[in-house]
PDB file of N, CA and C in Angstrom:
ATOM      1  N   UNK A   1     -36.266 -25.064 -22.185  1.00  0.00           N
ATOM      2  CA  UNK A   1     -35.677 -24.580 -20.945  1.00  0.00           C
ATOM      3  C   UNK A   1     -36.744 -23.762 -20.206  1.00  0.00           C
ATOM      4  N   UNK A   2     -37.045 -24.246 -18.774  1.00  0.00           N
ATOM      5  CA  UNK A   2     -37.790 -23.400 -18.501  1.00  0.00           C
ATOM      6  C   UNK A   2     -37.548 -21.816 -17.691  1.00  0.00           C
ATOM      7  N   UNK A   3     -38.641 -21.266 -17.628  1.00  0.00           N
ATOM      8  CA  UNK A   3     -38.484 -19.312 -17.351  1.00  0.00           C
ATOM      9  C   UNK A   3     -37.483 -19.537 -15.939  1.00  0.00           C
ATOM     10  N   UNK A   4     -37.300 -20.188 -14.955  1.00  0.00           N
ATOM     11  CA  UNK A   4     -36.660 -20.336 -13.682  1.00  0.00           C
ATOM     12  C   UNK A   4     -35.018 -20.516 -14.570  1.00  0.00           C
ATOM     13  N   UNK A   5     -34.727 -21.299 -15.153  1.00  0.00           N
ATOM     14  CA  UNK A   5     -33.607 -22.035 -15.314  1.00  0.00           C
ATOM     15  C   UNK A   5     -32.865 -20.687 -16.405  1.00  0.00           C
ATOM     16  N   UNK A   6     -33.927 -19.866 -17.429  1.00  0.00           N
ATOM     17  CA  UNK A   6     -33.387 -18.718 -18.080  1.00  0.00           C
ATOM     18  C   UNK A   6     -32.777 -17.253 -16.997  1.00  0.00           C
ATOM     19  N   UNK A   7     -33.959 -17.075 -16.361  1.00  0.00           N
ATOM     20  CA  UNK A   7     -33.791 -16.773 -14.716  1.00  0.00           C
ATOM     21  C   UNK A   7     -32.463 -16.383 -14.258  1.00  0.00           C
ATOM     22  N   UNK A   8     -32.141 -17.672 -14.045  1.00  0.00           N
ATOM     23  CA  UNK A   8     -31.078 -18.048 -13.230  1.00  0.00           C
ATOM     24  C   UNK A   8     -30.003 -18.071 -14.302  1.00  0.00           C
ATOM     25  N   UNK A   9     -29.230 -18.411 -15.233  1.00  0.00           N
ATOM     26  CA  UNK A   9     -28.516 -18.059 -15.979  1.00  0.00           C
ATOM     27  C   UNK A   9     -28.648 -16.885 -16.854  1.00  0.00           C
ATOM     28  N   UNK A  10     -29.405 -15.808 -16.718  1.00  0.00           N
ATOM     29  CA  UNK A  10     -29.404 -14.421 -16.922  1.00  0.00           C
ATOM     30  C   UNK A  10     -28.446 -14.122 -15.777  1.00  0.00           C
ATOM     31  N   UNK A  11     -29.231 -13.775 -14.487  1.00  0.00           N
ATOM     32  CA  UNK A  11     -28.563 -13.221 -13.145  1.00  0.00           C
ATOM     33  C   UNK A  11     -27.012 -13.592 -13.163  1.00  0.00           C
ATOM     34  N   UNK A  12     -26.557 -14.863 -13.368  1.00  0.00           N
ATOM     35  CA  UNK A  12     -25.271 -15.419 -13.379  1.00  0.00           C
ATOM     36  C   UNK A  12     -24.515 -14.967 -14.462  1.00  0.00           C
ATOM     37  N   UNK A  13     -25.016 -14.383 -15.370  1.00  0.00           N
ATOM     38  CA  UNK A  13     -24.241 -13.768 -16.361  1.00  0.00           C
ATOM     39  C   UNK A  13     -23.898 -12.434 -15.904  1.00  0.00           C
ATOM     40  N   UNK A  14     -25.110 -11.789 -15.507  1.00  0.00           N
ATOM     41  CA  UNK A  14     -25.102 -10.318 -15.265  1.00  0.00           C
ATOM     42  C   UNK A  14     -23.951 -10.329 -13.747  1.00  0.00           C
ATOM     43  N   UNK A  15     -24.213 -10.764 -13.386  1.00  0.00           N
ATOM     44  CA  UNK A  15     -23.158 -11.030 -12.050  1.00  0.00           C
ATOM     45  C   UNK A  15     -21.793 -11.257 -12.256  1.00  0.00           C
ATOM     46  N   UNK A  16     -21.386 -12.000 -13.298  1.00  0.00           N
ATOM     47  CA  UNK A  16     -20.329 -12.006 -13.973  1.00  0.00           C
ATOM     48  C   UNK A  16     -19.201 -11.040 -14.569  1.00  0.00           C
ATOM     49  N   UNK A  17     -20.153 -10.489 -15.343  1.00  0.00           N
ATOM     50  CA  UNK A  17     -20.389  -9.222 -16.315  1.00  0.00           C
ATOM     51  C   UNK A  17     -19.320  -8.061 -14.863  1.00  0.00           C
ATOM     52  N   UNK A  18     -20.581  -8.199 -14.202  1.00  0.00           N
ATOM     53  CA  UNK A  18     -20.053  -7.172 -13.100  1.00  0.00           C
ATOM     54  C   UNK A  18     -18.727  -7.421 -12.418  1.00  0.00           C
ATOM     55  N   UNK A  19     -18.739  -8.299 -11.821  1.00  0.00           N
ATOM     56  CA  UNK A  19     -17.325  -9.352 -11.542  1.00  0.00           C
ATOM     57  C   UNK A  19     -16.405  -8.622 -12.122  1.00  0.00           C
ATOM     58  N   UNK A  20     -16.505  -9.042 -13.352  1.00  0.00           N
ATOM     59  CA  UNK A  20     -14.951  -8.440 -14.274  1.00  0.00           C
ATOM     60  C   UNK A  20     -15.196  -7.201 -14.672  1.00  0.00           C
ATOM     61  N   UNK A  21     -15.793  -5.978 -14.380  1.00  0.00           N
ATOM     62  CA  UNK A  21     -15.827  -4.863 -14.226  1.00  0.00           C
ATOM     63  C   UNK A  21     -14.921  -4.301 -13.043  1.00  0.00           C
ATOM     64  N   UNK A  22     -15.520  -4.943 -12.187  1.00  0.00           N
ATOM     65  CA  UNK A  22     -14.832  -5.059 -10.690  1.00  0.00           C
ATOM     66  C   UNK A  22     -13.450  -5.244 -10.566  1.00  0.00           C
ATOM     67  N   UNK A  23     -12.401  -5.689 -11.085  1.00  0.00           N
ATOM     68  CA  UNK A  23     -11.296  -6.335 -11.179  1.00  0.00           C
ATOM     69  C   UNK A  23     -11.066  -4.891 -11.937  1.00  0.00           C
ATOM     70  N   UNK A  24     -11.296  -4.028 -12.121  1.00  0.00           N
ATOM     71  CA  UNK A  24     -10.146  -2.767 -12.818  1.00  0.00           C
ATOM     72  C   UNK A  24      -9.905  -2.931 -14.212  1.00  0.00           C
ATOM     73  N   UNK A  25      -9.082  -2.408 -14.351  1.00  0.00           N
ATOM     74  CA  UNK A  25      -7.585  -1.979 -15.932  1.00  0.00           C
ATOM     75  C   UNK A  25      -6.864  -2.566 -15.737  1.00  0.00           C
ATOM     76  N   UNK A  26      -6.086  -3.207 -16.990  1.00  0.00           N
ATOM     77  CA  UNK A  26      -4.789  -3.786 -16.754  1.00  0.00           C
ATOM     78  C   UNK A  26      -3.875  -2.404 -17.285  1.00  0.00           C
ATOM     79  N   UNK A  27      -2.913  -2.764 -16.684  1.00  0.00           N
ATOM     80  CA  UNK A  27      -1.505  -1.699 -17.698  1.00  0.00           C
ATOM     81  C   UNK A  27      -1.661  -1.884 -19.188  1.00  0.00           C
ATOM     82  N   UNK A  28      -1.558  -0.916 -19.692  1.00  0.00           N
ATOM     83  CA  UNK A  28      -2.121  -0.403 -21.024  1.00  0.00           C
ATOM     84  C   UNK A  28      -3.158  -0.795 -21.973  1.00  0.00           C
ATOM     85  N   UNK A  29      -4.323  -1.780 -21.157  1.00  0.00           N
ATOM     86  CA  UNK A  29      -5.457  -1.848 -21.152  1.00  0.00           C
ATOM     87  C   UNK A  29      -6.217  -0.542 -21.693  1.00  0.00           C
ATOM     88  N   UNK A  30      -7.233  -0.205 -23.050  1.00  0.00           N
ATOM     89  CA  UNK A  30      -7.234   1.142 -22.998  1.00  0.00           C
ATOM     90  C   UNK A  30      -9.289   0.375 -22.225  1.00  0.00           C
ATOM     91  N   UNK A  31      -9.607   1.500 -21.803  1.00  0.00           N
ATOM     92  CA  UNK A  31     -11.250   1.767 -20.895  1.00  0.00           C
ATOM     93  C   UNK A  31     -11.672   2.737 -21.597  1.00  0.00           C
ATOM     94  N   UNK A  32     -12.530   2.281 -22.333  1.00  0.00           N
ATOM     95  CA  UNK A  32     -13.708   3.254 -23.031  1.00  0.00           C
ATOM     96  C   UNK A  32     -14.441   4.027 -21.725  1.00  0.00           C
ATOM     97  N   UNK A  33     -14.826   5.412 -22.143  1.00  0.00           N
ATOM     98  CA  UNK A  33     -15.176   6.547 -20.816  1.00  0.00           C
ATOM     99  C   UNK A  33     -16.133   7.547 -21.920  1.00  0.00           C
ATOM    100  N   UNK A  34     -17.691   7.500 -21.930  1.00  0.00           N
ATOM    101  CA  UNK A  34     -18.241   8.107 -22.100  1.00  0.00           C
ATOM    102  C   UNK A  34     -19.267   9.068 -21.391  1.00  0.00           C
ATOM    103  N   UNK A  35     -19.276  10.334 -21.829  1.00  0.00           N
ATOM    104  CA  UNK A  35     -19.658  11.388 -20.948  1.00  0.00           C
ATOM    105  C   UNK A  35     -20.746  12.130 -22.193  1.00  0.00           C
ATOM    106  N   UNK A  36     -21.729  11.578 -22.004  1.00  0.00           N
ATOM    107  CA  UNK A  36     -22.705  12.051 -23.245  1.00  0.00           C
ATOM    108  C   UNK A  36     -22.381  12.628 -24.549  1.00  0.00           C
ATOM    109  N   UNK A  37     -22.179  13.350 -25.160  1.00  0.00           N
ATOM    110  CA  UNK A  37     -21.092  13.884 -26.162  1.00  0.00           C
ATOM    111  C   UNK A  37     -19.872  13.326 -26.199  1.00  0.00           C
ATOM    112  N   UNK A  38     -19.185  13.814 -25.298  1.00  0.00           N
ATOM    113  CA  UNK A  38     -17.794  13.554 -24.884  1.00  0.00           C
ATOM    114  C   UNK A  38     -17.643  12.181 -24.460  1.00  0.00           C
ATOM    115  N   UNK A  39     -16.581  11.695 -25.197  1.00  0.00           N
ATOM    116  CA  UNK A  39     -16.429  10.068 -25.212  1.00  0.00           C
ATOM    117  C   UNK A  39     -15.189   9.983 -26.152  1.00  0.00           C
ATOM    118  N   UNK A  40     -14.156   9.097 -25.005  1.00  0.00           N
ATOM    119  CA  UNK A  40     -12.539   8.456 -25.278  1.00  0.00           C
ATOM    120  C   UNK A  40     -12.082   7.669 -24.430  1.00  0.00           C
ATOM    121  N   UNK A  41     -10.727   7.438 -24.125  1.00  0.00           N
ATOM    122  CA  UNK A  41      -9.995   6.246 -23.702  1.00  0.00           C
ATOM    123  C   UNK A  41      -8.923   6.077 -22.084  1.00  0.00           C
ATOM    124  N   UNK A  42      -9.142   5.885 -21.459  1.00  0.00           N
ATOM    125  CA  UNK A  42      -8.208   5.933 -20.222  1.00  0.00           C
ATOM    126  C   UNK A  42      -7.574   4.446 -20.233  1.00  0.00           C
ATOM    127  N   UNK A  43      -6.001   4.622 -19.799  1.00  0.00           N
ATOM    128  CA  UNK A  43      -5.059   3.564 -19.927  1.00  0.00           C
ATOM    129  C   UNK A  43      -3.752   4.038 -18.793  1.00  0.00           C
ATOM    130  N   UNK A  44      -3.282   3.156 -18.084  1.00  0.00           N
ATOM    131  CA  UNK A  44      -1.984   3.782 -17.710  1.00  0.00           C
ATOM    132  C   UNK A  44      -0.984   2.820 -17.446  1.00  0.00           C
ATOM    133  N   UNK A  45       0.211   3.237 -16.879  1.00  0.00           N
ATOM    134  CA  UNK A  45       1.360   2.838 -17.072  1.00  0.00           C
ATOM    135  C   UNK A  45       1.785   2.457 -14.976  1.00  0.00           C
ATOM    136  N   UNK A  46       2.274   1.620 -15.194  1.00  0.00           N
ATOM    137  CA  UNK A  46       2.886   1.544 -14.194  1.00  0.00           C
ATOM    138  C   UNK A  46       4.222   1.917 -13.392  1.00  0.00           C
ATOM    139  N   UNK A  47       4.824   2.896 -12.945  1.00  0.00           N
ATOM    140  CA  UNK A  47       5.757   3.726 -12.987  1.00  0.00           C
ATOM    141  C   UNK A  47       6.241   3.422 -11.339  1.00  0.00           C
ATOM    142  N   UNK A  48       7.559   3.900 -11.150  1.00  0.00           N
ATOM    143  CA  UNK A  48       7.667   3.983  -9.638  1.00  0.00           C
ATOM    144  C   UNK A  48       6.950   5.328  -9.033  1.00  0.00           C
ATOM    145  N   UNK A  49       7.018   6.109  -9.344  1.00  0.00           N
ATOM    146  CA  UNK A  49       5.844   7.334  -8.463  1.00  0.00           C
ATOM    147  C   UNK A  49       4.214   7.107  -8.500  1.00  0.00           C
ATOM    148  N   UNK A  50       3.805   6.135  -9.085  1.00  0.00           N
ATOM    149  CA  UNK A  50       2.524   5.820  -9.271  1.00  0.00           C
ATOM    150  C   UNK A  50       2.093   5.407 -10.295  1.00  0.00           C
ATOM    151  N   UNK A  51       0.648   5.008 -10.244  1.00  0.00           N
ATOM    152  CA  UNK A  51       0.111   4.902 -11.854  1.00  0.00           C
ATOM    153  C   UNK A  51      -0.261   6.176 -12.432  1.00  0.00           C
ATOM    154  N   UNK A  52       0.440   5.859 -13.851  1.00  0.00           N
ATOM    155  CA  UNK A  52       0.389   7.184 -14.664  1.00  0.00           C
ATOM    156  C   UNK A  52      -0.942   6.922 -15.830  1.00  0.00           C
ATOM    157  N   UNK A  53      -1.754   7.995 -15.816  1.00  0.00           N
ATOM    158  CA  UNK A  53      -3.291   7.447 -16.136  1.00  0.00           C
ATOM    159  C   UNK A  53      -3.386   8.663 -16.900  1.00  0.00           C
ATOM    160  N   UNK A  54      -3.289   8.184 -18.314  1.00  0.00           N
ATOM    161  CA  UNK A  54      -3.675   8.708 -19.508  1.00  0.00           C
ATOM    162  C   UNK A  54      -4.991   9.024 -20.010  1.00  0.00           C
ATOM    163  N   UNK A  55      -5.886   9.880 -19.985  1.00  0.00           N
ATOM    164  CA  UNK A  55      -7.179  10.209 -20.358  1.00  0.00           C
ATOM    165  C   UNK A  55      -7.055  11.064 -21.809  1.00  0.00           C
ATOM    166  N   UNK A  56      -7.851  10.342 -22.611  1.00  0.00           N
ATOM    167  CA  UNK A  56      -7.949  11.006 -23.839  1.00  0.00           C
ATOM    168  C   UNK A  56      -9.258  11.379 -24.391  1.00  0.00           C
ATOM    169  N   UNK A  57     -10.132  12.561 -24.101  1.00  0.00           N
ATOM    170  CA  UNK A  57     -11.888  12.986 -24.273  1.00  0.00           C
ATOM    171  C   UNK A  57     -11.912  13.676 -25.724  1.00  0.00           C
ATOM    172  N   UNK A  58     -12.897  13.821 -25.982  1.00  0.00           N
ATOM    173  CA  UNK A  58     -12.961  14.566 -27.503  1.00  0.00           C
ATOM    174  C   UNK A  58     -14.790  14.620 -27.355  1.00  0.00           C
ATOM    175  N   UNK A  59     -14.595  15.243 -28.127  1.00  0.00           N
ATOM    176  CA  UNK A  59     -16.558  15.595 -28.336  1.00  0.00           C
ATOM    177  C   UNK A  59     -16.752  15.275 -29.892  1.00  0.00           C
ATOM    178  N   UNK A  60     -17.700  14.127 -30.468  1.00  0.00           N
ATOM    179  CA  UNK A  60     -17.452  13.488 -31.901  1.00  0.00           C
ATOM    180  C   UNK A  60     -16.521  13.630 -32.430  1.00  0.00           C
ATOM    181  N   UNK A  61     -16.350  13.218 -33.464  1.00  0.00           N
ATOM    182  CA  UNK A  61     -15.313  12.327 -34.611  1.00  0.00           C
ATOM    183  C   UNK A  61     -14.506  14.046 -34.832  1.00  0.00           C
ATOM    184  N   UNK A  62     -14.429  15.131 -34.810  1.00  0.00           N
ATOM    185  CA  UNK A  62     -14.428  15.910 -35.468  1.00  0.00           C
ATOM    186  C   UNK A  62     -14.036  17.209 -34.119  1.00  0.00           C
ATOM    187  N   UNK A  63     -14.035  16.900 -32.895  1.00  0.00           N
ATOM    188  CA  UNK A  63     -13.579  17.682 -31.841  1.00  0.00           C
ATOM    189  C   UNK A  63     -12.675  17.858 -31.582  1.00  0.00           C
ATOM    190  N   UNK A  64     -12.055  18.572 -30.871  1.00  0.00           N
ATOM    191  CA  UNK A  64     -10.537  19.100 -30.709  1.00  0.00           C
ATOM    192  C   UNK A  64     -10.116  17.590 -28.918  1.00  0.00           C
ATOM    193  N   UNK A  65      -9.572  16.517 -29.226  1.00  0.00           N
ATOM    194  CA  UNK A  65      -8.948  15.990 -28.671  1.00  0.00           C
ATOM    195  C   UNK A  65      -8.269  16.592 -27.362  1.00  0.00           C
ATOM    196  N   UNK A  66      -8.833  16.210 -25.894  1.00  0.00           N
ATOM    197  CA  UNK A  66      -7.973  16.800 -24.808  1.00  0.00           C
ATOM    198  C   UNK A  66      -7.335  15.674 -23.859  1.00  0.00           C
ATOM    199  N   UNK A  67      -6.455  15.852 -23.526  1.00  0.00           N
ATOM    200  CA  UNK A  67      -5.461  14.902 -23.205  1.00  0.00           C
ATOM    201  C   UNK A  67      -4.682  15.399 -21.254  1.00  0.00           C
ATOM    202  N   UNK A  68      -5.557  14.501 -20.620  1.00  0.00           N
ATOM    203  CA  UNK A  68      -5.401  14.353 -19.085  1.00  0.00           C
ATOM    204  C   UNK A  68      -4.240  13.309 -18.740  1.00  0.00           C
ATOM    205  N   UNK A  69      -3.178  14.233 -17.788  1.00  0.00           N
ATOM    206  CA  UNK A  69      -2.579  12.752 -17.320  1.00  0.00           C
ATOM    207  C   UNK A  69      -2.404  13.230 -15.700  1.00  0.00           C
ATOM    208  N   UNK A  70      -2.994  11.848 -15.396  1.00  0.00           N
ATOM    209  CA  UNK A  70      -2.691  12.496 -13.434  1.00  0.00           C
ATOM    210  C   UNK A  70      -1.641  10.760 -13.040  1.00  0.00           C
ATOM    211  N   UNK A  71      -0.848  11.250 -12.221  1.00  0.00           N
ATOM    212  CA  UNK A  71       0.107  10.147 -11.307  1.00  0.00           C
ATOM    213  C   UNK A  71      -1.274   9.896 -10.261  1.00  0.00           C
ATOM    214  N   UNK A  72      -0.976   8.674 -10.307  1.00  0.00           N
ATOM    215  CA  UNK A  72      -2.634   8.057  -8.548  1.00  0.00           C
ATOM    216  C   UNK A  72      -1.494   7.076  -7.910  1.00  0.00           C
ATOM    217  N   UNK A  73      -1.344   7.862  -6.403  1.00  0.00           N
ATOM    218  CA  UNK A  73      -0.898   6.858  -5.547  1.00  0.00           C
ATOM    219  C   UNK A  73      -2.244   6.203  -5.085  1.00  0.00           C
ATOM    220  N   UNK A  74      -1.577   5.194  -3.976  1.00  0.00           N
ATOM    221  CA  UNK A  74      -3.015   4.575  -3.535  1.00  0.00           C
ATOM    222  C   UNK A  74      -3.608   5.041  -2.851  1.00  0.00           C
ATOM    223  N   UNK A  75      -4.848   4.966  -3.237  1.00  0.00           N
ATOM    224  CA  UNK A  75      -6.134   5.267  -2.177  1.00  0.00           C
ATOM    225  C   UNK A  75      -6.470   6.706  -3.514  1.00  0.00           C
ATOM    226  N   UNK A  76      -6.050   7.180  -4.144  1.00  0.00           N
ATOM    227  CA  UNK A  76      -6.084   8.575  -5.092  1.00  0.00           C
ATOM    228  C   UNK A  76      -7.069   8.154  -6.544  1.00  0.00           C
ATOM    229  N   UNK A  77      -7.937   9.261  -6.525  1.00  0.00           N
ATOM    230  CA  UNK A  77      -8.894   9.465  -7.542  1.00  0.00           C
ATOM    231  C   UNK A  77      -8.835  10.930  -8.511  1.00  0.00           C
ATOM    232  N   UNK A  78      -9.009  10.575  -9.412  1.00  0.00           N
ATOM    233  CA  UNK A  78      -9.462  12.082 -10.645  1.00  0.00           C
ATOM    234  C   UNK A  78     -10.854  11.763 -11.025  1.00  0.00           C
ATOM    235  N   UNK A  79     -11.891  12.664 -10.799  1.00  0.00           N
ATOM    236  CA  UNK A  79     -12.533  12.507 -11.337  1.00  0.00           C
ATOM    237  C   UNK A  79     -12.753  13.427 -12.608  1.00  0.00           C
ATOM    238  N   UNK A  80     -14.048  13.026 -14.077  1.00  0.00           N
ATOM    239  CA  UNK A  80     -13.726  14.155 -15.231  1.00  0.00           C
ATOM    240  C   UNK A  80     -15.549  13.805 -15.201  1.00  0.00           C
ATOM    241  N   UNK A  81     -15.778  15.391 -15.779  1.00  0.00           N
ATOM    242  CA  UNK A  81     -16.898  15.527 -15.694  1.00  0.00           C
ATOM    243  C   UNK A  81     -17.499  16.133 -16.898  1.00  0.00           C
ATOM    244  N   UNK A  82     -18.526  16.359 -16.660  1.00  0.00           N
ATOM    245  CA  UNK A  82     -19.395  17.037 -17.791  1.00  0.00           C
ATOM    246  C   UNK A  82     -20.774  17.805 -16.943  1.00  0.00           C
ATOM    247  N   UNK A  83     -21.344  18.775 -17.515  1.00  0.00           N
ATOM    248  CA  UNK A  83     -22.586  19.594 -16.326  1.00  0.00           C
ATOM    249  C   UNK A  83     -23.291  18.248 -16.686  1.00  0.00           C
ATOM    250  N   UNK A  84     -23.851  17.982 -18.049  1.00  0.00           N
ATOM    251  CA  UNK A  84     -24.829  17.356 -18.637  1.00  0.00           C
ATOM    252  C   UNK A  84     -24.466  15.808 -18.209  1.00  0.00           C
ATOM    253  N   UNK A  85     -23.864  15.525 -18.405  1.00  0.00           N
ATOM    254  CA  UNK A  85     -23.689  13.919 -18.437  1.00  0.00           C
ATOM    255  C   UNK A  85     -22.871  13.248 -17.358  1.00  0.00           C
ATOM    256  N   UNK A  86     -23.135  13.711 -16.371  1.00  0.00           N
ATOM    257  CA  UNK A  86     -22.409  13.214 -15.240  1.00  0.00           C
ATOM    258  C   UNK A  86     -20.834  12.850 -14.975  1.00  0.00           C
ATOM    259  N   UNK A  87     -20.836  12.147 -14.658  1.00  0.00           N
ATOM    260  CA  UNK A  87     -18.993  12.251 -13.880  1.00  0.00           C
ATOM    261  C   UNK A  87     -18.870  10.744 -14.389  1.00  0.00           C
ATOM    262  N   UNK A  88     -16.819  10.562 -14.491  1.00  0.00           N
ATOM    263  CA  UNK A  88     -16.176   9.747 -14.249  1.00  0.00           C
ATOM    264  C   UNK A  88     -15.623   9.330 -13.389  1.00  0.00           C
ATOM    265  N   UNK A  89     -15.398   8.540 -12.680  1.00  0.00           N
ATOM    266  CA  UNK A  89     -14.237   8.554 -11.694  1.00  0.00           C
ATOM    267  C   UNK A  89     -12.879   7.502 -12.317  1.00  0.00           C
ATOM    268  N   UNK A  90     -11.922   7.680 -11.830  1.00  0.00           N
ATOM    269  CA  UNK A  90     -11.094   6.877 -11.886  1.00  0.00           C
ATOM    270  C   UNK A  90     -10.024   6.609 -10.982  1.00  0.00           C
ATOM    271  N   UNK A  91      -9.842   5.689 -10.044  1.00  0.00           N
ATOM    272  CA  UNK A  91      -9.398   5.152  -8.956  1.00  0.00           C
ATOM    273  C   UNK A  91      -8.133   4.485  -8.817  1.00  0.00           C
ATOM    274  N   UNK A  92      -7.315   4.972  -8.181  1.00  0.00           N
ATOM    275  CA  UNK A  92      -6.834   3.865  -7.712  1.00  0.00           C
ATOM    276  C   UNK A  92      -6.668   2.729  -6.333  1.00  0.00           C
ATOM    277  N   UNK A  93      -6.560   1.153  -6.167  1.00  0.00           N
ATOM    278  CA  UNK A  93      -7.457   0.444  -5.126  1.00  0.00           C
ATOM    279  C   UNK A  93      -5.789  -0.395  -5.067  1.00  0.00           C
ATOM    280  N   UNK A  94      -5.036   0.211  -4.056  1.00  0.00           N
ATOM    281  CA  UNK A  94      -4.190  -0.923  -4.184  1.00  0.00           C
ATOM    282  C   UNK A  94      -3.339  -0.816  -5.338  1.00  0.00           C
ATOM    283  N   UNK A  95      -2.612  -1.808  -6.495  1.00  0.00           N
ATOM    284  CA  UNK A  95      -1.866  -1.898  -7.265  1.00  0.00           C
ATOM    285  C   UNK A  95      -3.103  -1.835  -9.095  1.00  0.00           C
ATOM    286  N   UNK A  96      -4.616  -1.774  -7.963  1.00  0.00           N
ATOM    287  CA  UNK A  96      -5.439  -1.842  -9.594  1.00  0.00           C
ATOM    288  C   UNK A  96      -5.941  -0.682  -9.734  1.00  0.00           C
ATOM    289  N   UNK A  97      -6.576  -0.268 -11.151  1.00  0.00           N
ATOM    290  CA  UNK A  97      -7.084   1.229 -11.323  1.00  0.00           C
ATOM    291  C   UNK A  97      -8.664   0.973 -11.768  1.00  0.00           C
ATOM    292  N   UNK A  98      -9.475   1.325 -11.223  1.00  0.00           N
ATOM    293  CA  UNK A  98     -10.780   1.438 -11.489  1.00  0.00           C
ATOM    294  C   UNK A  98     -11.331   2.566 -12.012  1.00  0.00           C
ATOM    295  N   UNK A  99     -12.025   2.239 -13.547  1.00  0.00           N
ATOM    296  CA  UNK A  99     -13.177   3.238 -13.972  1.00  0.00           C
ATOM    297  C   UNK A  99     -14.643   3.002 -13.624  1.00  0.00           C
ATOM    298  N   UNK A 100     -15.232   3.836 -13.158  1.00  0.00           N
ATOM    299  CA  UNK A 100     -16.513   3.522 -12.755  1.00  0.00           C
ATOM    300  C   UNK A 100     -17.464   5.110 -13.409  1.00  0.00           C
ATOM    301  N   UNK A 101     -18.426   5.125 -13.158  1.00  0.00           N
ATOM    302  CA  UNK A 101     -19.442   6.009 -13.262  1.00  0.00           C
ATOM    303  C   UNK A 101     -19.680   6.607 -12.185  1.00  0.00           C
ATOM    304  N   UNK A 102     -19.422   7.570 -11.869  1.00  0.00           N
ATOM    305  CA  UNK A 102     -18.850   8.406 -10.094  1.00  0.00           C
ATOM    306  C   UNK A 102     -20.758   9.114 -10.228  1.00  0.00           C
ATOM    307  N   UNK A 103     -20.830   8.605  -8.945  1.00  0.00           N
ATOM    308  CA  UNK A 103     -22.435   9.556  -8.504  1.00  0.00           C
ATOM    309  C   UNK A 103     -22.624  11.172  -8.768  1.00  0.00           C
ATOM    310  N   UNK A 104     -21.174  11.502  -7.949  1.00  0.00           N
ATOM    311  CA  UNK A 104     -21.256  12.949  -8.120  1.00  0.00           C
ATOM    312  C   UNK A 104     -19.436  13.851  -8.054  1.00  0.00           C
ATOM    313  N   UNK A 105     -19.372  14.694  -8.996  1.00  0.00           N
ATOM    314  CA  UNK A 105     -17.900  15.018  -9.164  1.00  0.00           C
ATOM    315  C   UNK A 105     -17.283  15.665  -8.067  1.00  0.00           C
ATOM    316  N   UNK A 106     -18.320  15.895  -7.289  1.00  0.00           N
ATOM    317  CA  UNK A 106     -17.578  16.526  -6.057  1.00  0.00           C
ATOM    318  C   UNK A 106     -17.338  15.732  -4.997  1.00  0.00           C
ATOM    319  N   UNK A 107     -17.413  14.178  -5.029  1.00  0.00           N
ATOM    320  CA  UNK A 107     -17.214  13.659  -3.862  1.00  0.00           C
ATOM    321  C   UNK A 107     -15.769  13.696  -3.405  1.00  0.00           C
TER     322      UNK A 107
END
């Protein structure tokens, strides 16, 4: 196979990859959310007042477990942070919920 044709089915993967990043959480879908140390699970529920978005952080195997829940109407974000390891965001777009890697916690 030649370097053009590897190329080109790299990019198409990685594009992919991203694709279905893009497309959100499903309902009780859990989303791995790591924050350098701190690293756990966001999932939520679909409710009539909104999506109800379960965040569960801990700092290693052996940390005291903290447990976030915010209602997101649409267009509504939480973000969770850390000084060291930058921000989460988590979105809601419409009827889907997006985790992403937020630039900065104060936006």
């Amino acid at each position: 196979m030649s370097i053009r044709k590897v190329a080109i089915a790299t990019a198409f993967i990685v594009a992919s990859l991203t694709a279905a990043r893009a497309e959100g959480v499903r309902p009780i879908e859990a989303k791995s959310i790591g924050l350098g140390a701190v690293s756990g699970v966001a999932y939520y529920t679909a409710e009539r007042d909104g999506l109800h978005v379960v965040t569960t952080l801990a700092e290693g195997k052996d940390g005291t477990p903290i447990r976030v829940v915010s209602v997101l109407a649409p267009g509504q974000r939480v973000v969770l942070s850390t000084p060291l390891a930058g921000a989460v965001e988590i979105s809601r777009q419409g009827d889907s919920l997006i985790v992403r890697k937020a630039t900065t916690a104060t936006n």
